[in-house]
N, C-alpha and C. Protein backbone atom coordinates (compact mmCIF):
# COMPACT_ATOMS: atom_id res chain seq x y z
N UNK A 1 -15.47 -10.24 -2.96
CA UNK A 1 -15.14 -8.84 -3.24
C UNK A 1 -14.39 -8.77 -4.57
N UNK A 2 -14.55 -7.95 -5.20
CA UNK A 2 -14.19 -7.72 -6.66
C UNK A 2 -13.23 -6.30 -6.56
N UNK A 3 -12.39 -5.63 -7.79
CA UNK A 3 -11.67 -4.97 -7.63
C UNK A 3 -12.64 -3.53 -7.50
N UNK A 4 -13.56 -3.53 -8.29
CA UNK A 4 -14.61 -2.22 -7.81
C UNK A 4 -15.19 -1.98 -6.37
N UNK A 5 -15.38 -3.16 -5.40
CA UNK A 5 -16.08 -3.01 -4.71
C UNK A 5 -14.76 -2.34 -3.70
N UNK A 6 -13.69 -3.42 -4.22
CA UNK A 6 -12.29 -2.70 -3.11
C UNK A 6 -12.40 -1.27 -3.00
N UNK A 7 -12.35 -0.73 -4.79
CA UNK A 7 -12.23 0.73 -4.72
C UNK A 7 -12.87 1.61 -3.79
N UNK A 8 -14.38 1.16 -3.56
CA UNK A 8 -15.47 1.85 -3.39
C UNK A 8 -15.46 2.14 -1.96
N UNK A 9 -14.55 0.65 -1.38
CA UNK A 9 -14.55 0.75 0.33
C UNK A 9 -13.21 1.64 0.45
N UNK A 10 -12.27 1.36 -0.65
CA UNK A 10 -10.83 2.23 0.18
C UNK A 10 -10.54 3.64 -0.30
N UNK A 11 -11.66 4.42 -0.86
CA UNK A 11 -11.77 5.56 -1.50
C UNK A 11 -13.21 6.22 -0.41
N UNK A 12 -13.57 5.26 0.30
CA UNK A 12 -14.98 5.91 1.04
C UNK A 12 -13.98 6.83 2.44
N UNK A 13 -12.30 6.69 2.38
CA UNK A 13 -11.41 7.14 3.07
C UNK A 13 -11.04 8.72 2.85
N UNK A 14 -11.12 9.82 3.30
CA UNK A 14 -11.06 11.32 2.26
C UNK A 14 -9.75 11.33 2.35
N UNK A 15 -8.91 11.02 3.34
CA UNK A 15 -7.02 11.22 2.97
C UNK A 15 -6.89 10.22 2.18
N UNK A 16 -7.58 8.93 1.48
CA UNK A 16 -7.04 7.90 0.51
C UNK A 16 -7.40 8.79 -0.70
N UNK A 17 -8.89 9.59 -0.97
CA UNK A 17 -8.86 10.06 -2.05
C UNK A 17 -8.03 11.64 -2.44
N UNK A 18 -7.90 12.22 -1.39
CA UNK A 18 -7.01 13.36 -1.50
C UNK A 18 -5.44 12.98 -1.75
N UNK A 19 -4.74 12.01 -1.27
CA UNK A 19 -3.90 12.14 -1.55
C UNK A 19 -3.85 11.06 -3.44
N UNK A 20 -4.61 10.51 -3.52
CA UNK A 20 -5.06 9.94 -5.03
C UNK A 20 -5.15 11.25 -5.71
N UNK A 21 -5.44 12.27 -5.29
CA UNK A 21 -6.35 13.17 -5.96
C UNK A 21 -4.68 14.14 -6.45
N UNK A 22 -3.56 14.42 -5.44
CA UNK A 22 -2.50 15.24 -5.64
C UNK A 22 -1.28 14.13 -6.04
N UNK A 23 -1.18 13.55 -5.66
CA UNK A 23 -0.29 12.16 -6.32
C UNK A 23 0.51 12.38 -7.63
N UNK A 24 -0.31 12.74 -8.75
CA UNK A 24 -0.02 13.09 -9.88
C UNK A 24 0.96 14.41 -10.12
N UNK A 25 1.11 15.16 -8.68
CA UNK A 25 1.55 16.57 -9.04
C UNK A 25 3.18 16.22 -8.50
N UNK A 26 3.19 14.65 -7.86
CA UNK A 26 4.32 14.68 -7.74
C UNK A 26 5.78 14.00 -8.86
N UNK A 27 4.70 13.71 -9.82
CA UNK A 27 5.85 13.46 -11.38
C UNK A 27 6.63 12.65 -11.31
N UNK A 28 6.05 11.10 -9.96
CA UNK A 28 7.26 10.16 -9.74
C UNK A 28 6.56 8.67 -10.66
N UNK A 29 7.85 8.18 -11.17
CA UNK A 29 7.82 7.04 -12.15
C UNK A 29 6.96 5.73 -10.72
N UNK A 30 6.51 5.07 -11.17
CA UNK A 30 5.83 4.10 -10.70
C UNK A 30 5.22 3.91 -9.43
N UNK A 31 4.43 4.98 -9.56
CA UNK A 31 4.17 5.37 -7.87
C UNK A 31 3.21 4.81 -7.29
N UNK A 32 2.75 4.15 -6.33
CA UNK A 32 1.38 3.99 -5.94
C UNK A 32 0.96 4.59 -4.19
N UNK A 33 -0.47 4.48 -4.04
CA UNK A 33 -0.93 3.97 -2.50
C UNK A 33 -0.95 2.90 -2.28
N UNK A 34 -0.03 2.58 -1.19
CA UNK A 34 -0.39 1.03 -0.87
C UNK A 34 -0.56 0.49 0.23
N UNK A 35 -0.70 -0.57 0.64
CA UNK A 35 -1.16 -1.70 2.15
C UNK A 35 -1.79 -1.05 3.43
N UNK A 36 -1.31 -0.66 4.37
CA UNK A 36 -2.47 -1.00 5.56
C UNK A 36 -3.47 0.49 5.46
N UNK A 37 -3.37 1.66 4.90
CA UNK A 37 -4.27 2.98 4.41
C UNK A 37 -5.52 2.40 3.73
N UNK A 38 -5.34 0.94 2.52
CA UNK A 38 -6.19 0.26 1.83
C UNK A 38 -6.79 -0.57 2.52
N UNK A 39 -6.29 -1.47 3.05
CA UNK A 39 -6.90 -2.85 3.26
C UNK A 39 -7.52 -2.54 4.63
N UNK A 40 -6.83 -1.61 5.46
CA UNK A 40 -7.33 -0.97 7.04
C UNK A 40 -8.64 -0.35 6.62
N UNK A 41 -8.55 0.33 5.58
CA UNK A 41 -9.96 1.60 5.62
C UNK A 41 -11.18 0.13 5.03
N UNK A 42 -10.56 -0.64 4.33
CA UNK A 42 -11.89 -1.89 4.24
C UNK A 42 -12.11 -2.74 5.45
N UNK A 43 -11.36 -2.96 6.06
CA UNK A 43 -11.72 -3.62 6.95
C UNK A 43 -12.41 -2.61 7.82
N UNK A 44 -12.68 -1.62 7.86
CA UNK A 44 -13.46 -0.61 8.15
C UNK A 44 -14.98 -0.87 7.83
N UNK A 45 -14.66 -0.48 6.67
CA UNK A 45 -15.86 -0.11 5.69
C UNK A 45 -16.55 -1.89 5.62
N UNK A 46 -16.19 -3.31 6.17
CA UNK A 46 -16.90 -4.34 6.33
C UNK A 46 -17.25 -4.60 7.79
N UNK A 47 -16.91 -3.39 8.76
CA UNK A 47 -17.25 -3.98 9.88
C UNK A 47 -17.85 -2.43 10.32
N UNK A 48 -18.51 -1.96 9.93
CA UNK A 48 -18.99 -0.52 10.14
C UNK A 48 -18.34 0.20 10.98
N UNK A 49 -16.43 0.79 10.32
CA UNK A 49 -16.40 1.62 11.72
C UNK A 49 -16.13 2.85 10.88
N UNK A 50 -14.87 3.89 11.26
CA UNK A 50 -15.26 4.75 10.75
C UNK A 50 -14.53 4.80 9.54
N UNK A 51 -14.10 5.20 8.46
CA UNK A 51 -12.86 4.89 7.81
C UNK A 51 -11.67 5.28 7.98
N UNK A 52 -11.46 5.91 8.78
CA UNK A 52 -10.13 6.31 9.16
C UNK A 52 -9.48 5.46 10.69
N UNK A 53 -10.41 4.78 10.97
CA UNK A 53 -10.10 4.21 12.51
C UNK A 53 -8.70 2.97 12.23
N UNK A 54 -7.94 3.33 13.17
CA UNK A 54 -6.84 2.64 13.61
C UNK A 54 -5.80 2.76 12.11
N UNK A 55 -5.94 3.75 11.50
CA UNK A 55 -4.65 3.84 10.64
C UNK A 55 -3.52 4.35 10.91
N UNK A 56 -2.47 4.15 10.87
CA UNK A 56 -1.47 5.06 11.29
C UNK A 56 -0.65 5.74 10.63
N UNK A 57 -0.30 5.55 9.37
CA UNK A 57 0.20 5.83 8.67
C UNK A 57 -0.25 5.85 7.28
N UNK A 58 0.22 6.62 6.25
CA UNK A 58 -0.35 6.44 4.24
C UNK A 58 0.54 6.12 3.93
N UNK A 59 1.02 4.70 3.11
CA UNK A 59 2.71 4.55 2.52
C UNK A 59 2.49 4.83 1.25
N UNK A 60 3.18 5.68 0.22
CA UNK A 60 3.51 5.59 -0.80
C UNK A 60 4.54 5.32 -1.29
N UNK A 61 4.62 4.26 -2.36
CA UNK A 61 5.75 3.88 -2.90
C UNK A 61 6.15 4.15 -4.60
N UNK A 62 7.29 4.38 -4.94
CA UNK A 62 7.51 4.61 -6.23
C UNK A 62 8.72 4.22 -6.59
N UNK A 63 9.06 4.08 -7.80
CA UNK A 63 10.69 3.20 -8.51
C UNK A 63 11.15 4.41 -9.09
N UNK A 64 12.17 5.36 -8.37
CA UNK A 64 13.45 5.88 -9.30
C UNK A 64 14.88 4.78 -9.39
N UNK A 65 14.87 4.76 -10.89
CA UNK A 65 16.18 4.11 -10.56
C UNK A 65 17.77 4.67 -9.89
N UNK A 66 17.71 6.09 -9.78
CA UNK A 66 19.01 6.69 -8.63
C UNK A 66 18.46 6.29 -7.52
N UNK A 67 19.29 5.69 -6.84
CA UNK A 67 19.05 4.90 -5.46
C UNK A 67 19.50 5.71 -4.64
N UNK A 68 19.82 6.94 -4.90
CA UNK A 68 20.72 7.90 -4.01
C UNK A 68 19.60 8.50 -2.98
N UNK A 69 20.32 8.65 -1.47
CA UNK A 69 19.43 9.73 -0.37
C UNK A 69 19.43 10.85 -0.98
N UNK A 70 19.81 11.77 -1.68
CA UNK A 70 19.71 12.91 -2.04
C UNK A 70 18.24 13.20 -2.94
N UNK A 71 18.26 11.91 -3.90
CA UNK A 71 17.10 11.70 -4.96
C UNK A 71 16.04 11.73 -4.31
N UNK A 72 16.10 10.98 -3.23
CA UNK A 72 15.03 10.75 -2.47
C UNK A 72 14.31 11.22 -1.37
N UNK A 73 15.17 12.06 -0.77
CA UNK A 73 15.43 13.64 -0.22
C UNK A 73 14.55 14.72 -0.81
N UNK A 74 14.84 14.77 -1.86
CA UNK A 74 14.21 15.68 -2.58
C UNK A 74 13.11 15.89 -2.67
N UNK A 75 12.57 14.11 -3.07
CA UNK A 75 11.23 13.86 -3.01
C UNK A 75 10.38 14.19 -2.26
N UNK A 76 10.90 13.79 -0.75
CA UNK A 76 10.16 13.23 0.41
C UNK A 76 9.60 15.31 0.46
N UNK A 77 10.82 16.22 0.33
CA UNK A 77 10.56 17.74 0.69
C UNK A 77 9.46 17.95 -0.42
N UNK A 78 9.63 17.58 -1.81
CA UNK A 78 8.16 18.09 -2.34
C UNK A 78 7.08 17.41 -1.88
N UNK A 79 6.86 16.56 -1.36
CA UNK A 79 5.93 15.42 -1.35
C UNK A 79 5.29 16.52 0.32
N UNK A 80 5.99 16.98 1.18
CA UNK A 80 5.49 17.76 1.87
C UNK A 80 4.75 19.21 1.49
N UNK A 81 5.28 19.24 0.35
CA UNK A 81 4.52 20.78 0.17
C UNK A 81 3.03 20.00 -0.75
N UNK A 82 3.20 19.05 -1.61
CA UNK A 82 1.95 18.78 -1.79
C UNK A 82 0.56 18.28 -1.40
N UNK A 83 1.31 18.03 -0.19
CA UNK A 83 0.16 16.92 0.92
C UNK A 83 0.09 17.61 2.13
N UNK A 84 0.21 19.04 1.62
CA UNK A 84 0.36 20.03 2.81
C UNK A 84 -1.30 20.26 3.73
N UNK A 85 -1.72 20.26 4.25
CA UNK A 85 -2.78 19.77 4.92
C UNK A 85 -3.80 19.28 5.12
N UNK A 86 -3.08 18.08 4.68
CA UNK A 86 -3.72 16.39 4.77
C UNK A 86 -3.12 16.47 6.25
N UNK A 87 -4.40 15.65 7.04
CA UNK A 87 -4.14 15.73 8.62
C UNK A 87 -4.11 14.21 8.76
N UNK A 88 -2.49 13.90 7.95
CA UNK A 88 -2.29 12.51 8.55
C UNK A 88 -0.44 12.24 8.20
N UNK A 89 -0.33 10.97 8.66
CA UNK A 89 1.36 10.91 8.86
C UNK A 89 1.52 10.42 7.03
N UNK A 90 2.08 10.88 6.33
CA UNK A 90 2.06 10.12 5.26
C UNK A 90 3.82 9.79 5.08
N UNK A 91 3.90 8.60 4.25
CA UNK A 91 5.78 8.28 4.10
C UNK A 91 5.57 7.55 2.65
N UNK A 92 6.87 8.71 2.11
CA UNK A 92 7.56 7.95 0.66
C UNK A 92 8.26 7.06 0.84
N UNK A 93 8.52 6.48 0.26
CA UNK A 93 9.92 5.63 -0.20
C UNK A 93 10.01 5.58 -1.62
N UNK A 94 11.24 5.19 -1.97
CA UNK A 94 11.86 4.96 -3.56
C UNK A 94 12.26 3.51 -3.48
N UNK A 95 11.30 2.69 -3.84
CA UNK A 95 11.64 1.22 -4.04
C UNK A 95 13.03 0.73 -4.50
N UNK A 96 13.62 1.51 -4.93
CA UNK A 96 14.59 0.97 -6.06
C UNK A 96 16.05 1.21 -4.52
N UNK A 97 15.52 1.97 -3.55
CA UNK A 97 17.02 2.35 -2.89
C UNK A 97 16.68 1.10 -0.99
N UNK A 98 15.83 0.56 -1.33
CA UNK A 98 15.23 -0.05 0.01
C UNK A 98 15.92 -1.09 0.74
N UNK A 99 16.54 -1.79 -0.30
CA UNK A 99 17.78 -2.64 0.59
C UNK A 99 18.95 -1.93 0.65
N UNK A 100 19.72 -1.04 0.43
CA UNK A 100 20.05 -0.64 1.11
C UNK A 100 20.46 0.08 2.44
N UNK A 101 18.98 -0.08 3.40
CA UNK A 101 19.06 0.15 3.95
C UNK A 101 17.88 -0.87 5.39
N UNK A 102 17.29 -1.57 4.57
CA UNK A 102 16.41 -2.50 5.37
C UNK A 102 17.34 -3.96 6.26
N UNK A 103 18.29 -4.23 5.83
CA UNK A 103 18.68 -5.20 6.88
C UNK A 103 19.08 -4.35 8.28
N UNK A 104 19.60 -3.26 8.10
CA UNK A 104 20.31 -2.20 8.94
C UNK A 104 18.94 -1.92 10.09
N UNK A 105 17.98 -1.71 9.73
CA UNK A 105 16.85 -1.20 10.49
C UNK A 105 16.04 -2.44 11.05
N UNK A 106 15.82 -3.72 10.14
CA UNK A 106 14.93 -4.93 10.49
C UNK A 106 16.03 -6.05 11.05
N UNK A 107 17.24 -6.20 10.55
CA UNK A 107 17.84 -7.41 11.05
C UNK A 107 17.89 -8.50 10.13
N UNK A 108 17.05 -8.32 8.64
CA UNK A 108 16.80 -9.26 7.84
C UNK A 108 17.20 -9.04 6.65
N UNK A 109 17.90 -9.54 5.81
CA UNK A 109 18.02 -9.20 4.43
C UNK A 109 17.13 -8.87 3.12
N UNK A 110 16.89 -8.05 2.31
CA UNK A 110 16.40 -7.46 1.68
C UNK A 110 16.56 -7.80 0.34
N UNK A 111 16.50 -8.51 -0.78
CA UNK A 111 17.55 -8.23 -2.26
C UNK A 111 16.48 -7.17 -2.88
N UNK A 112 17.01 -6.57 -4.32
CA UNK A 112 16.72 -5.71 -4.77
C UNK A 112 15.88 -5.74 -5.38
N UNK A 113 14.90 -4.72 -5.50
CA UNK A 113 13.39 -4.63 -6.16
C UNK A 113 13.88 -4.44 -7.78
N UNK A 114 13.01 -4.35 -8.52
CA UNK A 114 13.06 -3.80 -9.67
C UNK A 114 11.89 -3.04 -10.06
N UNK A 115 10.68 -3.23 -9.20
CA UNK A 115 9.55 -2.35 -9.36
C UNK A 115 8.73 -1.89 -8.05
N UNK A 116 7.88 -1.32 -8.14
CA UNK A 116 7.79 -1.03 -6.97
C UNK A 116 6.32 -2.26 -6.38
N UNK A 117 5.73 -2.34 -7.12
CA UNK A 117 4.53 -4.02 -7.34
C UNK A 117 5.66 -4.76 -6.61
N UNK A 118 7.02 -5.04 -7.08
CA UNK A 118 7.86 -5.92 -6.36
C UNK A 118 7.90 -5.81 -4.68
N UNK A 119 7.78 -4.56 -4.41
CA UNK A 119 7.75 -4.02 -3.30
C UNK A 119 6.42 -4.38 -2.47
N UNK A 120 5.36 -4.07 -3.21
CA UNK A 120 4.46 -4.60 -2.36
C UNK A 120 4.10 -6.11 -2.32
N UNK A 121 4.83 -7.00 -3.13
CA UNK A 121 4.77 -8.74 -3.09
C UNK A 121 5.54 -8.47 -1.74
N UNK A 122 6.30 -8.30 -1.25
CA UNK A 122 7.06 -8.67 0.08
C UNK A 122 6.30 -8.32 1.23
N UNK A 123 5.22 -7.58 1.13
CA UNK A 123 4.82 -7.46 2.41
C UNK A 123 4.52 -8.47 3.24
N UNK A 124 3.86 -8.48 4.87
CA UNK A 124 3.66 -9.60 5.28
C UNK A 124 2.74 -10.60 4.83
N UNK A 125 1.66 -10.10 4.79
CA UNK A 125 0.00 -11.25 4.56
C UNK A 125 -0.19 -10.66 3.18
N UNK A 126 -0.48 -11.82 2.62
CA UNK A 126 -1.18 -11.17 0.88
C UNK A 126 -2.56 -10.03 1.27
N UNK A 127 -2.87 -10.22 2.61
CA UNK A 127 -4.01 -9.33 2.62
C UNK A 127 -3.71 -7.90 2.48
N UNK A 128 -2.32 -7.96 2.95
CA UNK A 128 -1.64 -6.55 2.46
C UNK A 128 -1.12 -6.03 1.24
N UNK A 129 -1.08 -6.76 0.34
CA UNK A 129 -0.66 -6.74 -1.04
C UNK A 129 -1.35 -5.90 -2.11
N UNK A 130 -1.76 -4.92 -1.58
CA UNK A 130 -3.29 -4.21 -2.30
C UNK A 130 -1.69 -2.46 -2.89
N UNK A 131 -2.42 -2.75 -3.95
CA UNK A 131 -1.68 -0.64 -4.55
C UNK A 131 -3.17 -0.07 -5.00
N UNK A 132 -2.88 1.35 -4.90
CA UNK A 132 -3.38 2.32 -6.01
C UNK A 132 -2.96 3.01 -6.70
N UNK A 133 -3.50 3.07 -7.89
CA UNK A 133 -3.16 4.77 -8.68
C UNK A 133 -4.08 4.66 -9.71
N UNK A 134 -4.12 5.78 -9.89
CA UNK A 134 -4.80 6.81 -10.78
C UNK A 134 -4.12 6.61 -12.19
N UNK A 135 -4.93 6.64 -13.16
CA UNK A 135 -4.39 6.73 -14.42
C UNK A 135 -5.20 7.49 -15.43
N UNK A 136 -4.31 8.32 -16.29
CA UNK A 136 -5.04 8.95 -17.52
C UNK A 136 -5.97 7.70 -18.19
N UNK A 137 -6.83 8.15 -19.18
CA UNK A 137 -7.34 7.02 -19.82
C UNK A 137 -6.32 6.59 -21.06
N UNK A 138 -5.76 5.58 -20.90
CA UNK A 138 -5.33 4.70 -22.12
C UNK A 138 -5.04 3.21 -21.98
N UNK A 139 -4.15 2.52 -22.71
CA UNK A 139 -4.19 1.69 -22.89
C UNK A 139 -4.12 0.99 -21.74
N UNK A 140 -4.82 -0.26 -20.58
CA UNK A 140 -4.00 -1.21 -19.81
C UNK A 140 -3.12 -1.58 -19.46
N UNK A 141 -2.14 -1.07 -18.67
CA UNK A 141 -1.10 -1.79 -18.65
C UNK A 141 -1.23 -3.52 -18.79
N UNK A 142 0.13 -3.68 -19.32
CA UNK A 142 -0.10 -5.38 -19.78
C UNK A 142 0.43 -6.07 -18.49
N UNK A 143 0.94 -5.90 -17.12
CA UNK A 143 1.17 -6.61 -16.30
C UNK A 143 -0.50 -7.49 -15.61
N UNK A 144 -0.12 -8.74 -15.58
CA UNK A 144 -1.18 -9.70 -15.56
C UNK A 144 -1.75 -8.85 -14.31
N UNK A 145 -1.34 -8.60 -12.78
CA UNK A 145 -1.75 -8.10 -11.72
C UNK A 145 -2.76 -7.22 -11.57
N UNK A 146 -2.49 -6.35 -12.80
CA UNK A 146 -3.36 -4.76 -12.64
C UNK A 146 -4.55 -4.75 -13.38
N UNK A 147 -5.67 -4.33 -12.82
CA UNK A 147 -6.44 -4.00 -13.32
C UNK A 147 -7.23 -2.75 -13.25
N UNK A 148 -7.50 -2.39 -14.74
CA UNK A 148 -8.38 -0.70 -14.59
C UNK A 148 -9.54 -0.21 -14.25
N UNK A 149 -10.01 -0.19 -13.57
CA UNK A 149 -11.51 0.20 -12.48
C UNK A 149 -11.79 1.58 -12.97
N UNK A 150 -12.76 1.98 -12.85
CA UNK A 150 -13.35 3.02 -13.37
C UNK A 150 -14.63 3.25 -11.96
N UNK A 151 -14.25 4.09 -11.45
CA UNK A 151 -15.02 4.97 -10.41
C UNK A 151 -15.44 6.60 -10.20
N UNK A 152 -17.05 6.67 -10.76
CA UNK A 152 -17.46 7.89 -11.09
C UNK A 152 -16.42 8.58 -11.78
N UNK A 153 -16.11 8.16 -12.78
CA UNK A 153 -15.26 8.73 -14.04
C UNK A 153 -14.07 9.14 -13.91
N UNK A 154 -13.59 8.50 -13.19
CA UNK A 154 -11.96 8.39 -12.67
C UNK A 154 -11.26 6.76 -12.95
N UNK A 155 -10.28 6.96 -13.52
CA UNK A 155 -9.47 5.46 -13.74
C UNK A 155 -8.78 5.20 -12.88
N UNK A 156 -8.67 3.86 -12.17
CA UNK A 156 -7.60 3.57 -11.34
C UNK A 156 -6.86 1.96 -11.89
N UNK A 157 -5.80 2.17 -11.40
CA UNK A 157 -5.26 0.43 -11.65
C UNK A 157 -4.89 0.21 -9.95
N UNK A 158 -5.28 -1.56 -9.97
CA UNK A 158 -5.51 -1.74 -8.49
C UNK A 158 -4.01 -2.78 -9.07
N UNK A 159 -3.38 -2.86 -8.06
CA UNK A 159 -2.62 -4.17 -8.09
C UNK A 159 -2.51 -5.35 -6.90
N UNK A 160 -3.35 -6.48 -6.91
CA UNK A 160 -3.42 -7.02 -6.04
C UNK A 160 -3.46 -8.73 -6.06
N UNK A 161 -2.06 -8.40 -6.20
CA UNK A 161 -1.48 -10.19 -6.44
C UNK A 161 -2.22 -11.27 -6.21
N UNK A 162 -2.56 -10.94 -5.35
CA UNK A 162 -3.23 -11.96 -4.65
C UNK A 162 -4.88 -12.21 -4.13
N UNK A 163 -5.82 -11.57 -5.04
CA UNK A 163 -6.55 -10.75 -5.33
C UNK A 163 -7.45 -10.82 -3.97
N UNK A 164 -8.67 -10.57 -3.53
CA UNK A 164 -8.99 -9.99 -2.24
C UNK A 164 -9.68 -11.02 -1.72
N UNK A 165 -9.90 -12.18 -1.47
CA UNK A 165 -10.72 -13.61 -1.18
C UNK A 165 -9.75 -13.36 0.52
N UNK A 166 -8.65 -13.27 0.85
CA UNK A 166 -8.76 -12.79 2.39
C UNK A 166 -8.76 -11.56 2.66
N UNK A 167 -8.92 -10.71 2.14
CA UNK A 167 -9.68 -8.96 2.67
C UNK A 167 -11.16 -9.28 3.27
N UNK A 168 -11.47 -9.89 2.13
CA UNK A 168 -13.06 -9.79 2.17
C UNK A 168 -13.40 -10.73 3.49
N UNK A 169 -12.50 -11.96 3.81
CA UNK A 169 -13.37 -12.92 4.91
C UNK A 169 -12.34 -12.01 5.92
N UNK A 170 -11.52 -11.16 5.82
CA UNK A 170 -10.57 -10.89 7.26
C UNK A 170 -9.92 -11.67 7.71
N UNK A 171 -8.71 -12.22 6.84
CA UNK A 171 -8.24 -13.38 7.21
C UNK A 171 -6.91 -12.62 7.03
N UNK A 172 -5.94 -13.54 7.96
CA UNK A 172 -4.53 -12.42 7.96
C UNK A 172 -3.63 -13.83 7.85
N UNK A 173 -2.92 -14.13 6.42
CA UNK A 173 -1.81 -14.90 7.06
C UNK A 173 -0.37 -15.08 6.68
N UNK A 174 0.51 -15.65 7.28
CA UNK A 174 1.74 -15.13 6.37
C UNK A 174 2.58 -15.27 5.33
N UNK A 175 3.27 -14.23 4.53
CA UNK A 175 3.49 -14.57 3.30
C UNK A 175 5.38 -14.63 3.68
N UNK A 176 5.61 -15.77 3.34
CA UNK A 176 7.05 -16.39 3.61
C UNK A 176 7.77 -15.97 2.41
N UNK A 177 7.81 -14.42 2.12
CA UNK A 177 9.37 -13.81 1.34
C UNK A 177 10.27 -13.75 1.79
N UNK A 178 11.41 -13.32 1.05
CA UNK A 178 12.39 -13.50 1.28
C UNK A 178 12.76 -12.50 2.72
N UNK A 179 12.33 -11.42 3.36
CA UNK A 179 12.35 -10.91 3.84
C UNK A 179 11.62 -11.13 5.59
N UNK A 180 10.88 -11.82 5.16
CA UNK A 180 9.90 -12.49 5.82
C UNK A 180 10.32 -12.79 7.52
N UNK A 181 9.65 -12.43 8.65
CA UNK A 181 10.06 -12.61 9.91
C UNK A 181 9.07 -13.05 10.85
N UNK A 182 9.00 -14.08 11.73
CA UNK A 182 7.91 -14.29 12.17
C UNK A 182 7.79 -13.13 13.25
N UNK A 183 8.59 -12.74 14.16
CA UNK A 183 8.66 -11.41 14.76
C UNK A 183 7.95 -10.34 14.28
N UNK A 184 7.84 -9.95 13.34
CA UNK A 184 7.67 -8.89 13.05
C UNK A 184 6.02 -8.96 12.58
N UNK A 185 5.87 -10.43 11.90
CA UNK A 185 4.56 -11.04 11.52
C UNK A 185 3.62 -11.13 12.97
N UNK A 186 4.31 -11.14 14.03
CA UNK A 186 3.22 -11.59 15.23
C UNK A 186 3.18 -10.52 15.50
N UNK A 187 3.79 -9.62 15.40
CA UNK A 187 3.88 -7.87 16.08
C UNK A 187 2.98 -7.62 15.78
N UNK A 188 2.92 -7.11 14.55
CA UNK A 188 1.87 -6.65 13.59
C UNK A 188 0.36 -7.25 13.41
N UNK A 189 0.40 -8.62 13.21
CA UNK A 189 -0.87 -9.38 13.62
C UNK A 189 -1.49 -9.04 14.70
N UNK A 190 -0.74 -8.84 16.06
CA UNK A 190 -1.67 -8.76 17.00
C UNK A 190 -1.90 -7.10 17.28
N UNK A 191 -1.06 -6.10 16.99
CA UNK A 191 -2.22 -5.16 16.69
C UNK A 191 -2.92 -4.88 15.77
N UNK A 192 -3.02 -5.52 14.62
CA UNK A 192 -4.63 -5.72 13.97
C UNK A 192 -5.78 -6.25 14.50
N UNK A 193 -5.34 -7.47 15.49
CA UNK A 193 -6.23 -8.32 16.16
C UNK A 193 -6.87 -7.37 16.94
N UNK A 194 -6.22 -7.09 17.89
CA UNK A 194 -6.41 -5.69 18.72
C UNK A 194 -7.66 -4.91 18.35
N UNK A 195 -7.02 -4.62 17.66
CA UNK A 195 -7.78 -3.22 16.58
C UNK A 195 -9.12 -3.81 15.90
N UNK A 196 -8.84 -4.63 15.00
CA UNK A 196 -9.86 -5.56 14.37
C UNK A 196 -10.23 -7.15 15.36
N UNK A 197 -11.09 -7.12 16.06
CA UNK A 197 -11.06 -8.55 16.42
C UNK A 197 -11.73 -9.50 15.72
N UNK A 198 -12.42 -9.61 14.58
CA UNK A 198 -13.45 -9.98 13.89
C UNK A 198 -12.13 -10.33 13.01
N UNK A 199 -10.93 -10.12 13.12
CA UNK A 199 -10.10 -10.54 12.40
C UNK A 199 -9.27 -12.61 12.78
N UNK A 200 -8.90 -13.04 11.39
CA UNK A 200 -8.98 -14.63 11.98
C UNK A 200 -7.15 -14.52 11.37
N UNK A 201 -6.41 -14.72 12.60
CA UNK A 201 -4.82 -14.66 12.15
C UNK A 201 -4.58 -16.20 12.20
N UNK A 202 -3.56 -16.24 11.22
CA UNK A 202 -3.35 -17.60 10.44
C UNK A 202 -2.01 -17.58 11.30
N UNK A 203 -1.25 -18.45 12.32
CA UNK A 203 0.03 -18.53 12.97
C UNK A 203 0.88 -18.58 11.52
N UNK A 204 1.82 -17.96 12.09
CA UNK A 204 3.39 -17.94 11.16
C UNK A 204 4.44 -19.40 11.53
């Protein structure tokens, strides 16, 4: 699988491209779509189901550097009027304010992002490591990760560390960050398994 073909399966999603499509109206510094909305709607789209099956959530993530609840507050209330009936659960976050508050909720320590790409390296399985966004046409960004796809005359930059060689075979396994829990890794694994059984989980 290549970064076009990703596009083609996680855009064949209409809440992945609608909310791609209003994204821009929300004027936040480093924003993307990212992990299980992407890599769920392909594992879809390689095992013929529907594209929306077993998602639960859209995460978007973005880097303000005010780490403040208020900043982010703010956000989350416009971010409702723009994604106003999209018939799905969608959640912001502001990368930059996330440990502050993630050992409190997980039990595990967190250190501090500096981008929000940083944010999605921590997830569990590199298979989750997938962003989107949309970009005007210009120059590439120069981070080695990203690359610019071009789909029916729309630009996107994909960021995917770890690029898609386990999306494509459905392979799930775990990525030992700093954050990293096998708890939380078997949780999660086995309702993908669940959900996906054609899926091959790598023990933590």
């Amino acid at each position: 699988m290549n970064e076009q073909r990703f596009i083609e399966l996680a855009l064949a999603n209409d809440v992945n491209r609608e909310i791609l499509n209003r994204l821009p109206a929300l004027e936040l510094p480093d924003v993307w779509l990212v992990s299980g909305c992407l890599f769920q709607t392909v594992w879809n789209g390689l095992t013929g189901r529907p594209p929306k099956y077993g998602i639960k959530d859209y995460d978007i993530f973005y880097f303000d550097p005010d780490p403040s609840w208020d900043a982010e507050d703010t956000v989350i209330k416009k971010a409702l009027e723009i994604f106003a009936g999209i018939d799905a659960d969608i959640e912001i976050k502001n990368q930059a304010r996330v440990h502050l508050w993630y050992a409190e909720r997980f039990g595990t320590a967190y250190p501090p992002l500096r981008t929000s790409t940083e944010g999605i390296d921590r997830f569990l399985s590199p298979t989750c490591m997938v962003g989107v966004q949309e970009r005007a046409r210009k120059a590439r960004n120069s981070e080695p990760n990203l690359q610019e796809i071009e789909v029916k005359s729309r630009a996107f930059e994909v960021y995917a560390p770890h690029g898609f060689e386990d999306l494509a075979a459905m392979i799930v396994r775990p990525n030992l960050s700093d954050n990293f829990t096998k708890e939380a890794y078997d949780t999660k694994a086995a309702r993908w398994k669940s959900m996906w059984p054609e899926l091959t989980v790598m023990p933590a």
